[in-house]
ModelCIF file with pLDDT and N, C-alpha, C, O atoms, coordinates in Angstrom:
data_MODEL
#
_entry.id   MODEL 
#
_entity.id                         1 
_entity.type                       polymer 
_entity.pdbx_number_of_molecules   1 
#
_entity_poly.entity_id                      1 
_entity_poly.type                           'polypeptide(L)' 
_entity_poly.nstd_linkage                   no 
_entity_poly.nstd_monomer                   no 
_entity_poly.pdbx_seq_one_letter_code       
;(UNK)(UNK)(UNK)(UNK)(UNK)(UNK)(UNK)(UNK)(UNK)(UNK)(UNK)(UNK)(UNK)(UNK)(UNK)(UNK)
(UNK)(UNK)(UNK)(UNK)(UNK)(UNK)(UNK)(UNK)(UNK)(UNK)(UNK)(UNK)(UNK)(UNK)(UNK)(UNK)
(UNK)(UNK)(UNK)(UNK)(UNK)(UNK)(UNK)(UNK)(UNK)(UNK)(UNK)(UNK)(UNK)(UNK)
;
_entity_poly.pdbx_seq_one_letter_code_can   XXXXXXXXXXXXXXXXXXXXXXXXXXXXXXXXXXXXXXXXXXXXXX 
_entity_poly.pdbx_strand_id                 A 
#
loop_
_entity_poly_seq.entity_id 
_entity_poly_seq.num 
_entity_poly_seq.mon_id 
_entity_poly_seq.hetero 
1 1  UNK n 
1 2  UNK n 
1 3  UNK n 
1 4  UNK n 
1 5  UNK n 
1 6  UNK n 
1 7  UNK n 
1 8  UNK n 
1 9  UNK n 
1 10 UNK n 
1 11 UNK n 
1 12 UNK n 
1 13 UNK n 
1 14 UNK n 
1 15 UNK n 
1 16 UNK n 
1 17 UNK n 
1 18 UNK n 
1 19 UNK n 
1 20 UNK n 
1 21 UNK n 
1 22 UNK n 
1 23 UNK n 
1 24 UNK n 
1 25 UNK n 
1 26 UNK n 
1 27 UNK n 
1 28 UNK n 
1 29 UNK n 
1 30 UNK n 
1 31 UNK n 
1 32 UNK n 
1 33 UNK n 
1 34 UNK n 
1 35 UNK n 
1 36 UNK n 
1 37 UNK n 
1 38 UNK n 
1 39 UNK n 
1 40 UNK n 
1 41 UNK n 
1 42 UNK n 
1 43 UNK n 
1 44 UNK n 
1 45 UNK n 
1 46 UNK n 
#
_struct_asym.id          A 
_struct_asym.entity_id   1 
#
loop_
_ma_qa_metric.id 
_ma_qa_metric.mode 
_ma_qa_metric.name 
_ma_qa_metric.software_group_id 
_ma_qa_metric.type 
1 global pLDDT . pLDDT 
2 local  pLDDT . pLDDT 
#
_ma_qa_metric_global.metric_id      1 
_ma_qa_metric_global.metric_value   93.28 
_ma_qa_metric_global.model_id       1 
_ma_qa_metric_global.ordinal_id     1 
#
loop_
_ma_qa_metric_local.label_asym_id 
_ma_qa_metric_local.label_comp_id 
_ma_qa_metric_local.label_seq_id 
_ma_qa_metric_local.metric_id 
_ma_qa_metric_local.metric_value 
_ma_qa_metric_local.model_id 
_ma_qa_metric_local.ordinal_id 
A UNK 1  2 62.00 1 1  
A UNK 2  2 67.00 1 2  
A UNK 3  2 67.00 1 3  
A UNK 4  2 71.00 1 4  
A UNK 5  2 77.00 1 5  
A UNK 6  2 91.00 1 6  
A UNK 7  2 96.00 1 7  
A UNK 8  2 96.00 1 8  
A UNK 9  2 94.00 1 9  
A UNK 10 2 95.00 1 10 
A UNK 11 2 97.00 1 11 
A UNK 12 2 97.00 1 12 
A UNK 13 2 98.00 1 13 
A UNK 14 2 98.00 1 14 
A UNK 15 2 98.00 1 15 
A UNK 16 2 98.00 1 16 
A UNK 17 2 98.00 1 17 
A UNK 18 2 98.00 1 18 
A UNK 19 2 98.00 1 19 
A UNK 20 2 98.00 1 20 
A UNK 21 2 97.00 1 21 
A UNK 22 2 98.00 1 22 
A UNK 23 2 98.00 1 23 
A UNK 24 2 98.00 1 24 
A UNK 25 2 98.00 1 25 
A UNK 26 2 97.00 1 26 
A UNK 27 2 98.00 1 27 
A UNK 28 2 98.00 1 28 
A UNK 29 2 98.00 1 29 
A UNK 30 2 98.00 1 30 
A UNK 31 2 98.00 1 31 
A UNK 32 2 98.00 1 32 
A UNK 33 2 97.00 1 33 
A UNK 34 2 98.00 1 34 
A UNK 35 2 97.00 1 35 
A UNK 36 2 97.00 1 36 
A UNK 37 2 98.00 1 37 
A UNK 38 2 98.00 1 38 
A UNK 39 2 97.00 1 39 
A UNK 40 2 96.00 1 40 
A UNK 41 2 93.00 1 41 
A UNK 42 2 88.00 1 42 
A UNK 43 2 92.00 1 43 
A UNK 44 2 90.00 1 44 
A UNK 45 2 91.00 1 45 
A UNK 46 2 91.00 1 46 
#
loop_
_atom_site.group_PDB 
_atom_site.id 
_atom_site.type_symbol 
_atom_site.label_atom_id 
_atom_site.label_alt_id 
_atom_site.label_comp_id 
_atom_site.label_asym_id 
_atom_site.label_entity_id 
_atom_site.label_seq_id 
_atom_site.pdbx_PDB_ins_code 
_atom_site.Cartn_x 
_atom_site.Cartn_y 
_atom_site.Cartn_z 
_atom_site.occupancy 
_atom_site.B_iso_or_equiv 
_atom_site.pdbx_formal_charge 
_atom_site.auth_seq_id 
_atom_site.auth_comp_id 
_atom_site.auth_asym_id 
_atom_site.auth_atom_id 
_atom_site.pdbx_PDB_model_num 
ATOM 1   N N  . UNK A 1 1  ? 67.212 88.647 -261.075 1.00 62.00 ? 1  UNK A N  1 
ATOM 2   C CA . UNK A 1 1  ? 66.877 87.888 -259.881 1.00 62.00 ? 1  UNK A CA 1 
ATOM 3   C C  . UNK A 1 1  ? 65.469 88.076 -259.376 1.00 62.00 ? 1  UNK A C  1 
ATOM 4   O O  . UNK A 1 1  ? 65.172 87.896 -258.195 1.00 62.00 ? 1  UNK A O  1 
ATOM 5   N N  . UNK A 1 2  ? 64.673 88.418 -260.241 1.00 67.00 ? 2  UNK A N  1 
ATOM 6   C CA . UNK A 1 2  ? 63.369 89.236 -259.563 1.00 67.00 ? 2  UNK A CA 1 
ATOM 7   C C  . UNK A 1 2  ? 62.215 87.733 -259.784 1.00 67.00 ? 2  UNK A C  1 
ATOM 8   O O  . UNK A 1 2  ? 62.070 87.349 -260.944 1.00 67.00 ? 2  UNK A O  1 
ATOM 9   N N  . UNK A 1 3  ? 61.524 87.033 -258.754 1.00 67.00 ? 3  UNK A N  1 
ATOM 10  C CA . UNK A 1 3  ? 61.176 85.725 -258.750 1.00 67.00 ? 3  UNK A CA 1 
ATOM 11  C C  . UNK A 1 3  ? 59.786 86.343 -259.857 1.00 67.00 ? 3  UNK A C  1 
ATOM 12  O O  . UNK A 1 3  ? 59.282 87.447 -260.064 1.00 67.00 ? 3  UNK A O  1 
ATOM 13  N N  . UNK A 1 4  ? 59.524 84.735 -260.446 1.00 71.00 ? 4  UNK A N  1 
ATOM 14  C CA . UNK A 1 4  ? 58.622 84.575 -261.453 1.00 71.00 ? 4  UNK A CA 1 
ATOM 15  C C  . UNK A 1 4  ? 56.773 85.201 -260.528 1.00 71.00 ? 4  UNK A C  1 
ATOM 16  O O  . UNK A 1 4  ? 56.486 85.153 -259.331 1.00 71.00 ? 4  UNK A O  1 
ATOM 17  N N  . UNK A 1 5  ? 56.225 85.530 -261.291 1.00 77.00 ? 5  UNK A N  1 
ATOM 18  C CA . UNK A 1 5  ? 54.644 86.145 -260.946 1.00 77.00 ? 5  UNK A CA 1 
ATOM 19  C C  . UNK A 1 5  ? 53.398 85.440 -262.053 1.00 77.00 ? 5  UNK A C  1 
ATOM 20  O O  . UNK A 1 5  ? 52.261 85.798 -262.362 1.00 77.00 ? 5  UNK A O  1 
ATOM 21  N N  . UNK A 1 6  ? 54.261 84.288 -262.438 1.00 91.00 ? 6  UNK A N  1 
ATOM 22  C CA . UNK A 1 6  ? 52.842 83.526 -263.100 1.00 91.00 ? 6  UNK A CA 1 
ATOM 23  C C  . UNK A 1 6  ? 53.047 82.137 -263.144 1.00 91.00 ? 6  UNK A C  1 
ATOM 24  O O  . UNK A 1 6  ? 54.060 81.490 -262.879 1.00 91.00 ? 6  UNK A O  1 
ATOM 25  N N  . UNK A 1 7  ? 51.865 81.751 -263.542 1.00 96.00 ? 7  UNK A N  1 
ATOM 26  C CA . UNK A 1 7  ? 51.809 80.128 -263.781 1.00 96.00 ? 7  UNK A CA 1 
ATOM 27  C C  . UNK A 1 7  ? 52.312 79.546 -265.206 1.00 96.00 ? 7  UNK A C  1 
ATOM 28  O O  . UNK A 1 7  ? 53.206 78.754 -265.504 1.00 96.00 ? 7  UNK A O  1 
ATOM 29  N N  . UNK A 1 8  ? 51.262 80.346 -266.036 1.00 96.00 ? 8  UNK A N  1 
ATOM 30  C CA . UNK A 1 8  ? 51.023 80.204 -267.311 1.00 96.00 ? 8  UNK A CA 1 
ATOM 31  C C  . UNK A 1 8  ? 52.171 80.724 -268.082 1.00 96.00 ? 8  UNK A C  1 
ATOM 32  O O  . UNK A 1 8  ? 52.908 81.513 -267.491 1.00 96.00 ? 8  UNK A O  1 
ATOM 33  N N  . UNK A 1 9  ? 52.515 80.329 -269.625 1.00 94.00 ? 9  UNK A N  1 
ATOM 34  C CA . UNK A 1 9  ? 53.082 81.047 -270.607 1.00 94.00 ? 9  UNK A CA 1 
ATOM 35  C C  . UNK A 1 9  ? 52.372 80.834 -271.377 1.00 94.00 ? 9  UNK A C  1 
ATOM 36  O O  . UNK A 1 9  ? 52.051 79.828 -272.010 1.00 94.00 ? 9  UNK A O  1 
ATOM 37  N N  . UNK A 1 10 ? 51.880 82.527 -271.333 1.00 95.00 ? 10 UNK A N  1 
ATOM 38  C CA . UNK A 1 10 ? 50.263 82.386 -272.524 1.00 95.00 ? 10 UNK A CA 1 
ATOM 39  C C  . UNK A 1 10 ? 49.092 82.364 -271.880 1.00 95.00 ? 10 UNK A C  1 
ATOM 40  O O  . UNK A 1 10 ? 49.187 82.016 -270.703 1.00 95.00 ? 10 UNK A O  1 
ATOM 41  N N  . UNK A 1 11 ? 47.672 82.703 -272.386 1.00 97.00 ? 11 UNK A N  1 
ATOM 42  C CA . UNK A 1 11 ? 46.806 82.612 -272.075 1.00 97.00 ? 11 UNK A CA 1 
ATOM 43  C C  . UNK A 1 11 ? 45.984 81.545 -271.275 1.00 97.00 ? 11 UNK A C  1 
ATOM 44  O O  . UNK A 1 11 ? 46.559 80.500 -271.580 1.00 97.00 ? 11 UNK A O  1 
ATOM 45  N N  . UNK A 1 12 ? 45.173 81.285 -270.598 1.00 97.00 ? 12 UNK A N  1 
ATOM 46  C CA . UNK A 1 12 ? 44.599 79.988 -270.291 1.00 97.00 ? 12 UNK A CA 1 
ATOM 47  C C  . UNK A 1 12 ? 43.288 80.377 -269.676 1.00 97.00 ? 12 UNK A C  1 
ATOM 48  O O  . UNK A 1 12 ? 42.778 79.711 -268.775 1.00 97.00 ? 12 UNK A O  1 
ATOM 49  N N  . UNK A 1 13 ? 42.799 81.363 -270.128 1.00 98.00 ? 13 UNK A N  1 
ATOM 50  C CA . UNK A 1 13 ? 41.152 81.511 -269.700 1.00 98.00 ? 13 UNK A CA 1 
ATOM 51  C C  . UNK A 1 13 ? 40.115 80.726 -271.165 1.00 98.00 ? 13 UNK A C  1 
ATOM 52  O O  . UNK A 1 13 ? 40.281 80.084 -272.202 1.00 98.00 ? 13 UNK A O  1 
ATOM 53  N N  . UNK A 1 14 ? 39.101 81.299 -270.379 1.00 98.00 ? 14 UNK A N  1 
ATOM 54  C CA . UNK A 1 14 ? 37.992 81.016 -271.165 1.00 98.00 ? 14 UNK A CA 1 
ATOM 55  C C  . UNK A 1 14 ? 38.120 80.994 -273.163 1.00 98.00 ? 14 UNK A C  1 
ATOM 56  O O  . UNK A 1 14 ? 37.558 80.210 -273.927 1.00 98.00 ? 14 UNK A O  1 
ATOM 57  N N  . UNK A 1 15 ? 38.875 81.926 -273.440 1.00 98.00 ? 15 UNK A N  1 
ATOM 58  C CA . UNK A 1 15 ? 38.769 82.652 -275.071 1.00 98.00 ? 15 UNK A CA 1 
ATOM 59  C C  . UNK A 1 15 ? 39.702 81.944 -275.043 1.00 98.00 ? 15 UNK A C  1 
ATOM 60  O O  . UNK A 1 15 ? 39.659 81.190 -276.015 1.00 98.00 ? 15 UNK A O  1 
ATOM 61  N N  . UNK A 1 16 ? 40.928 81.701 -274.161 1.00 98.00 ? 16 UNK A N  1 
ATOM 62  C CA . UNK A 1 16 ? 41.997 80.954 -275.244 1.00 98.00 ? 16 UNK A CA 1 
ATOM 63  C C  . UNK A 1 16 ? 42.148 79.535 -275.297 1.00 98.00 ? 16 UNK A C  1 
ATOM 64  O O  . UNK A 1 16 ? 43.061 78.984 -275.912 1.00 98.00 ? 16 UNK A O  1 
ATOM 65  N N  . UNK A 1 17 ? 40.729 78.591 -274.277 1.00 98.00 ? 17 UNK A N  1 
ATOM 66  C CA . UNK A 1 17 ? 40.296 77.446 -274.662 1.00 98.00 ? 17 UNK A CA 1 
ATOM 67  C C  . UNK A 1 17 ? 39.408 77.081 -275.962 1.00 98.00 ? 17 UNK A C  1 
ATOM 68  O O  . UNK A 1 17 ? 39.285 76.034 -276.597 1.00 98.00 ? 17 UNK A O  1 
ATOM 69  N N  . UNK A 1 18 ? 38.737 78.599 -276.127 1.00 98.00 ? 18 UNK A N  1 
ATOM 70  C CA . UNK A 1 18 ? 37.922 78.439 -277.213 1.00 98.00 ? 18 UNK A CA 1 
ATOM 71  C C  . UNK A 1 18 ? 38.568 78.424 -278.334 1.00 98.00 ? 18 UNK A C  1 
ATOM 72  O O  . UNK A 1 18 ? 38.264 77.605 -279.202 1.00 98.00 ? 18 UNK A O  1 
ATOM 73  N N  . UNK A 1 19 ? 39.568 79.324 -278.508 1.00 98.00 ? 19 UNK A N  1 
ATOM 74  C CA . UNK A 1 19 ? 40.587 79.351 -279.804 1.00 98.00 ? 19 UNK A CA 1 
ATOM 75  C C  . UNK A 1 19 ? 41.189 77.849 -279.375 1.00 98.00 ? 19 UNK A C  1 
ATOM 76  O O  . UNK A 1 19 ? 41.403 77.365 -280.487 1.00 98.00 ? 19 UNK A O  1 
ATOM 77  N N  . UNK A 1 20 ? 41.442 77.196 -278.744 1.00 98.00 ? 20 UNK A N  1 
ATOM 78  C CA . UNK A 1 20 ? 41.947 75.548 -279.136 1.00 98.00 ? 20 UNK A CA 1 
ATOM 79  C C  . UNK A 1 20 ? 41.108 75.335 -279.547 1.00 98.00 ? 20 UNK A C  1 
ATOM 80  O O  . UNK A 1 20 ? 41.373 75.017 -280.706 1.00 98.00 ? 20 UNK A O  1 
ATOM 81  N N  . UNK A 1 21 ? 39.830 75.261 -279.340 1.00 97.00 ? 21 UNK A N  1 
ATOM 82  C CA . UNK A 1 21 ? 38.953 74.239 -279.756 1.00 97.00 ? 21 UNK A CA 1 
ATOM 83  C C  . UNK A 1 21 ? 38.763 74.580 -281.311 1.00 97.00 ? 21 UNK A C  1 
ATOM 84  O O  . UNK A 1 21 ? 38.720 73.685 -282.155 1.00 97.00 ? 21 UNK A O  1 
ATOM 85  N N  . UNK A 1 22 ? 38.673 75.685 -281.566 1.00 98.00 ? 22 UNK A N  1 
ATOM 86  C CA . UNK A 1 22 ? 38.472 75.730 -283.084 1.00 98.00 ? 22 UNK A CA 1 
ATOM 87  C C  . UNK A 1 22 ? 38.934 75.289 -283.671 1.00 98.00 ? 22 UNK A C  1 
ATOM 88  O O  . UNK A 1 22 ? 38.409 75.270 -284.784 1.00 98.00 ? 22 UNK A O  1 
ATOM 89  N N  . UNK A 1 23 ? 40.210 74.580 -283.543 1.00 98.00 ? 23 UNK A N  1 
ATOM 90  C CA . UNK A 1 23 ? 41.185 73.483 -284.282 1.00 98.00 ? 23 UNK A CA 1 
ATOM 91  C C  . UNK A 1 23 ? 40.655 71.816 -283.954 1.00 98.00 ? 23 UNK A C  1 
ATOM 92  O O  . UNK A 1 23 ? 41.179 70.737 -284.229 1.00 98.00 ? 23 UNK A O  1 
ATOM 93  N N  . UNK A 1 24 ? 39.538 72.129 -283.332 1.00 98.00 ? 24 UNK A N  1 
ATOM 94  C CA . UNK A 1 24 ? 38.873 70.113 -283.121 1.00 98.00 ? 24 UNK A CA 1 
ATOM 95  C C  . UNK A 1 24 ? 39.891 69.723 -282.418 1.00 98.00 ? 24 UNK A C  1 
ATOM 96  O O  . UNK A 1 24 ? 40.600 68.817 -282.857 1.00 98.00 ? 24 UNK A O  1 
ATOM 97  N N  . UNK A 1 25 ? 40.132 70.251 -281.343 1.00 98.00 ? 25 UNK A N  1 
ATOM 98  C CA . UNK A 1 25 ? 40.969 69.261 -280.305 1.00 98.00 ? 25 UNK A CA 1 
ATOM 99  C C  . UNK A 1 25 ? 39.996 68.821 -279.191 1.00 98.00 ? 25 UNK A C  1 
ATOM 100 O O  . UNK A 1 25 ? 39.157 69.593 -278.728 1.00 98.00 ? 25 UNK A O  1 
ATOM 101 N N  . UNK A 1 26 ? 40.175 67.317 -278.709 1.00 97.00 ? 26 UNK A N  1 
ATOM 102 C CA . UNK A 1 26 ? 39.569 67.379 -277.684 1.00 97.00 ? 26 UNK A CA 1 
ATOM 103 C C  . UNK A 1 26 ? 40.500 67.040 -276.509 1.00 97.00 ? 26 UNK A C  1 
ATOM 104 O O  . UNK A 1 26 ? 40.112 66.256 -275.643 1.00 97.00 ? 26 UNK A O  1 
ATOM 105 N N  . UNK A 1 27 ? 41.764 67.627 -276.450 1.00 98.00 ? 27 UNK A N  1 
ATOM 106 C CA . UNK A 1 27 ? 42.338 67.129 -275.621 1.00 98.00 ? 27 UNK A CA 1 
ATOM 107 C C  . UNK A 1 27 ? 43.622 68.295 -275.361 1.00 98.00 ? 27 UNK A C  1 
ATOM 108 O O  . UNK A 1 27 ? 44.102 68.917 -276.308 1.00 98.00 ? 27 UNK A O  1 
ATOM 109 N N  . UNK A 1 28 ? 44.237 68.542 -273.479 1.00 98.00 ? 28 UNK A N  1 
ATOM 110 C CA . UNK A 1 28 ? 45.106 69.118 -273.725 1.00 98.00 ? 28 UNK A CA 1 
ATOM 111 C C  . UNK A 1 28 ? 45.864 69.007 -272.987 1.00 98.00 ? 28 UNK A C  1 
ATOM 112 O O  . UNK A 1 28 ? 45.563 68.869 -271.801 1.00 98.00 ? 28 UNK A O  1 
ATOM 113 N N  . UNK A 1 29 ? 47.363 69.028 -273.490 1.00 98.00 ? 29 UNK A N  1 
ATOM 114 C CA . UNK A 1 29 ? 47.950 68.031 -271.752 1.00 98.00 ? 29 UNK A CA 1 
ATOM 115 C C  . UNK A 1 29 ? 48.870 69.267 -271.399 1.00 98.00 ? 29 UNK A C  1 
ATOM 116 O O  . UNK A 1 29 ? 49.002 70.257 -272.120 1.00 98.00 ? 29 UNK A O  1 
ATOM 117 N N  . UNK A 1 30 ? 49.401 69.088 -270.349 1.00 98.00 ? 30 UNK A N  1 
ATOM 118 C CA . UNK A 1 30 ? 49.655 70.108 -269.470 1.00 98.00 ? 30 UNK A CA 1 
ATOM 119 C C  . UNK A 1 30 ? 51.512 69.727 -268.745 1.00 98.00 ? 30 UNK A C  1 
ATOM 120 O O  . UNK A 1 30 ? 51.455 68.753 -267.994 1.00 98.00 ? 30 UNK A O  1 
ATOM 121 N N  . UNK A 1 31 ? 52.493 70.122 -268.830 1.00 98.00 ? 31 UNK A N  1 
ATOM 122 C CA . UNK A 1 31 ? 53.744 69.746 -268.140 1.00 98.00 ? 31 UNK A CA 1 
ATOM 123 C C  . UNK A 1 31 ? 53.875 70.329 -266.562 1.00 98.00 ? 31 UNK A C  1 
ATOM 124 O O  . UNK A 1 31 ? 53.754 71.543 -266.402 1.00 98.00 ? 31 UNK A O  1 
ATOM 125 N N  . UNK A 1 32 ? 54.121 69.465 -265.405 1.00 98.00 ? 32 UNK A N  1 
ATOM 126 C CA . UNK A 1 32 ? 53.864 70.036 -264.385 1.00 98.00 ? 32 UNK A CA 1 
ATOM 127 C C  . UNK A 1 32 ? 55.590 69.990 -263.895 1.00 98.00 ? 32 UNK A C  1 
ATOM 128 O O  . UNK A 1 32 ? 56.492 69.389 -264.480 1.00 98.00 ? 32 UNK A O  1 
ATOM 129 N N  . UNK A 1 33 ? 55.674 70.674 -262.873 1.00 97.00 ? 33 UNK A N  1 
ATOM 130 C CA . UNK A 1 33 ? 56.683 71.151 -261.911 1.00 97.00 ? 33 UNK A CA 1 
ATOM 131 C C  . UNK A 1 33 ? 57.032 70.408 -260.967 1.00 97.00 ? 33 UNK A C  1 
ATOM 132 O O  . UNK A 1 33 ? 56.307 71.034 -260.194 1.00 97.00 ? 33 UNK A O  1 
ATOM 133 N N  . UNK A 1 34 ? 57.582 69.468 -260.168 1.00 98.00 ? 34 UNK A N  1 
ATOM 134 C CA . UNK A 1 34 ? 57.387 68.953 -258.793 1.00 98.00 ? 34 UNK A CA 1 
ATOM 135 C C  . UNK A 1 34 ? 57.531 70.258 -257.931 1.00 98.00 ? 34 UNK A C  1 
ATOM 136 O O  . UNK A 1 34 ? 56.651 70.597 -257.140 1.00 98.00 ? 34 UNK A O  1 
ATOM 137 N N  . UNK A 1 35 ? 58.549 70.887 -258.102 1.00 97.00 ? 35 UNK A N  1 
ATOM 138 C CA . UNK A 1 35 ? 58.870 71.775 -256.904 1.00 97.00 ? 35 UNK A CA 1 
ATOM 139 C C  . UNK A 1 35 ? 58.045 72.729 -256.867 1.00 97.00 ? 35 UNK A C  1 
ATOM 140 O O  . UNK A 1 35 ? 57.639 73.242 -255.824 1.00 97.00 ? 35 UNK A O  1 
ATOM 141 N N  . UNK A 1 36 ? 57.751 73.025 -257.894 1.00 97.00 ? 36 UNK A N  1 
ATOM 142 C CA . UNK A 1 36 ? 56.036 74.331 -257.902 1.00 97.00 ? 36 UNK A CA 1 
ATOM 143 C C  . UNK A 1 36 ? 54.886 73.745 -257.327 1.00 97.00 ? 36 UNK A C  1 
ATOM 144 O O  . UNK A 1 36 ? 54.187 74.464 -256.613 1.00 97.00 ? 36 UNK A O  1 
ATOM 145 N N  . UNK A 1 37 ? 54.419 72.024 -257.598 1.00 98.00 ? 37 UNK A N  1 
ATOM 146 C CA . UNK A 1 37 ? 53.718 71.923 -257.329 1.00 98.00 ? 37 UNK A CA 1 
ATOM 147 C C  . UNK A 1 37 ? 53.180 71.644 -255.545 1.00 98.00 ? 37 UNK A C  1 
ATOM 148 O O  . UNK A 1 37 ? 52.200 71.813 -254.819 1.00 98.00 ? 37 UNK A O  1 
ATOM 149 N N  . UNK A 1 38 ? 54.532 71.133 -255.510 1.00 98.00 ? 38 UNK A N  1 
ATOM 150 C CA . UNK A 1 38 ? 54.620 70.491 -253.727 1.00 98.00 ? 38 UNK A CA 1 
ATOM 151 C C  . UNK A 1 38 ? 55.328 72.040 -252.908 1.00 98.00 ? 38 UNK A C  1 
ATOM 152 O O  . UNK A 1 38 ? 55.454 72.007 -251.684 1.00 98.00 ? 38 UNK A O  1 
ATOM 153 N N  . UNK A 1 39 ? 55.759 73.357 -253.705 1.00 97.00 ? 39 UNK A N  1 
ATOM 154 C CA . UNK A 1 39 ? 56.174 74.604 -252.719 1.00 97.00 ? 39 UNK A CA 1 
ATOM 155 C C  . UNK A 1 39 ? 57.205 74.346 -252.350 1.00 97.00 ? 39 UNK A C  1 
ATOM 156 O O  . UNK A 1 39 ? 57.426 74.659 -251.180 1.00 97.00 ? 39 UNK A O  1 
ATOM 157 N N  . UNK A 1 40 ? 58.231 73.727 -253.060 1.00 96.00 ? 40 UNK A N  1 
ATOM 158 C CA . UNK A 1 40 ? 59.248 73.524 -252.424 1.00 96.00 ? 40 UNK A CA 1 
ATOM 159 C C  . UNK A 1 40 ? 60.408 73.846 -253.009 1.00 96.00 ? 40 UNK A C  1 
ATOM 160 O O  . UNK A 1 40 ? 60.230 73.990 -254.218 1.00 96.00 ? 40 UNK A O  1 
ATOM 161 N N  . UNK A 1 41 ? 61.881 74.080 -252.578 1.00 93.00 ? 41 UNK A N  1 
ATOM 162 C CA . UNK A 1 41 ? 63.055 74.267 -253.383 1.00 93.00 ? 41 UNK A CA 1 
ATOM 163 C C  . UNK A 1 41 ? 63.185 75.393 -254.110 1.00 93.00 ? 41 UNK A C  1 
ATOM 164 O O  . UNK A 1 41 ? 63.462 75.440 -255.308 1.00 93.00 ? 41 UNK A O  1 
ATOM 165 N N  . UNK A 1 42 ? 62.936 76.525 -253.206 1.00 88.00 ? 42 UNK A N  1 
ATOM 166 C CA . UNK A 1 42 ? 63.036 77.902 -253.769 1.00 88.00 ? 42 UNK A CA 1 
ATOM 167 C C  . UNK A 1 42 ? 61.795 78.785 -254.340 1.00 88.00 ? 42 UNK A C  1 
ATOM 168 O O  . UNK A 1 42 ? 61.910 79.947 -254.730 1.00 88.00 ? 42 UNK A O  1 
ATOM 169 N N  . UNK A 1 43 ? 60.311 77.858 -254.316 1.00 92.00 ? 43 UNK A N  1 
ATOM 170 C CA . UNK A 1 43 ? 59.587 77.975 -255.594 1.00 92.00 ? 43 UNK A CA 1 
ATOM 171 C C  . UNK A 1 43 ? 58.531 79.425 -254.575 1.00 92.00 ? 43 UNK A C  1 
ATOM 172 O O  . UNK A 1 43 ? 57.862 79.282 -253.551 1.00 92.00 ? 43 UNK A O  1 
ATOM 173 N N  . UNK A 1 44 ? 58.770 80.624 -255.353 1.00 90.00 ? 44 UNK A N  1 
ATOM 174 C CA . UNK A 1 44 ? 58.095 81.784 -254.873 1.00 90.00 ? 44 UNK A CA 1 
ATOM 175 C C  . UNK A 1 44 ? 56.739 81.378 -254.010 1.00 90.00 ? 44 UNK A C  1 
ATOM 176 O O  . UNK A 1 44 ? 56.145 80.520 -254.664 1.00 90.00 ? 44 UNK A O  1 
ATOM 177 N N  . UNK A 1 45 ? 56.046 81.671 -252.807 1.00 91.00 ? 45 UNK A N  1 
ATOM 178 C CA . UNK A 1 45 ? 54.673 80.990 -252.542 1.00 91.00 ? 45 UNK A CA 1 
ATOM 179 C C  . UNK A 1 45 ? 53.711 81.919 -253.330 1.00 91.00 ? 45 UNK A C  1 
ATOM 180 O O  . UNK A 1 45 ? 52.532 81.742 -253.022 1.00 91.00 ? 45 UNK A O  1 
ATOM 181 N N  . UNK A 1 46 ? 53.894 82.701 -254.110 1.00 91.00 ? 46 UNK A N  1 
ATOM 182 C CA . UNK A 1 46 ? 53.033 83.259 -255.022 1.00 91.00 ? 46 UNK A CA 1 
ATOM 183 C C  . UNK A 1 46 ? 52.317 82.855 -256.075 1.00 91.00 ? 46 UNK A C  1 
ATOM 184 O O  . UNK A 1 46 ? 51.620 83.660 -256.693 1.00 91.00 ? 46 UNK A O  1 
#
């Protein structure tokens, strides 16, 4: 029961955009949350 303490699964700084890119991507899409994003419906304010 202990609430979540991140955003990410996985890296998402600087080095682990660069390791995408070494594969020639120019593109990266992202899956969002409603309730994480709007704070709502339980979602930790952390």
């Amino acid at each position: 029961g202990v609430p979540p303490h991140k955003v990410f699964d996985g890296p998402s700084d600087d080095r682990a955009i660069a390791v995408m890119r070494s594969w020639h991507v120019n593109t990266v899409r992202i899956l969002l949350n409603e309730d994480c994003w709007l704070g709502i419906n339980g979602t930790p304010p952390a």
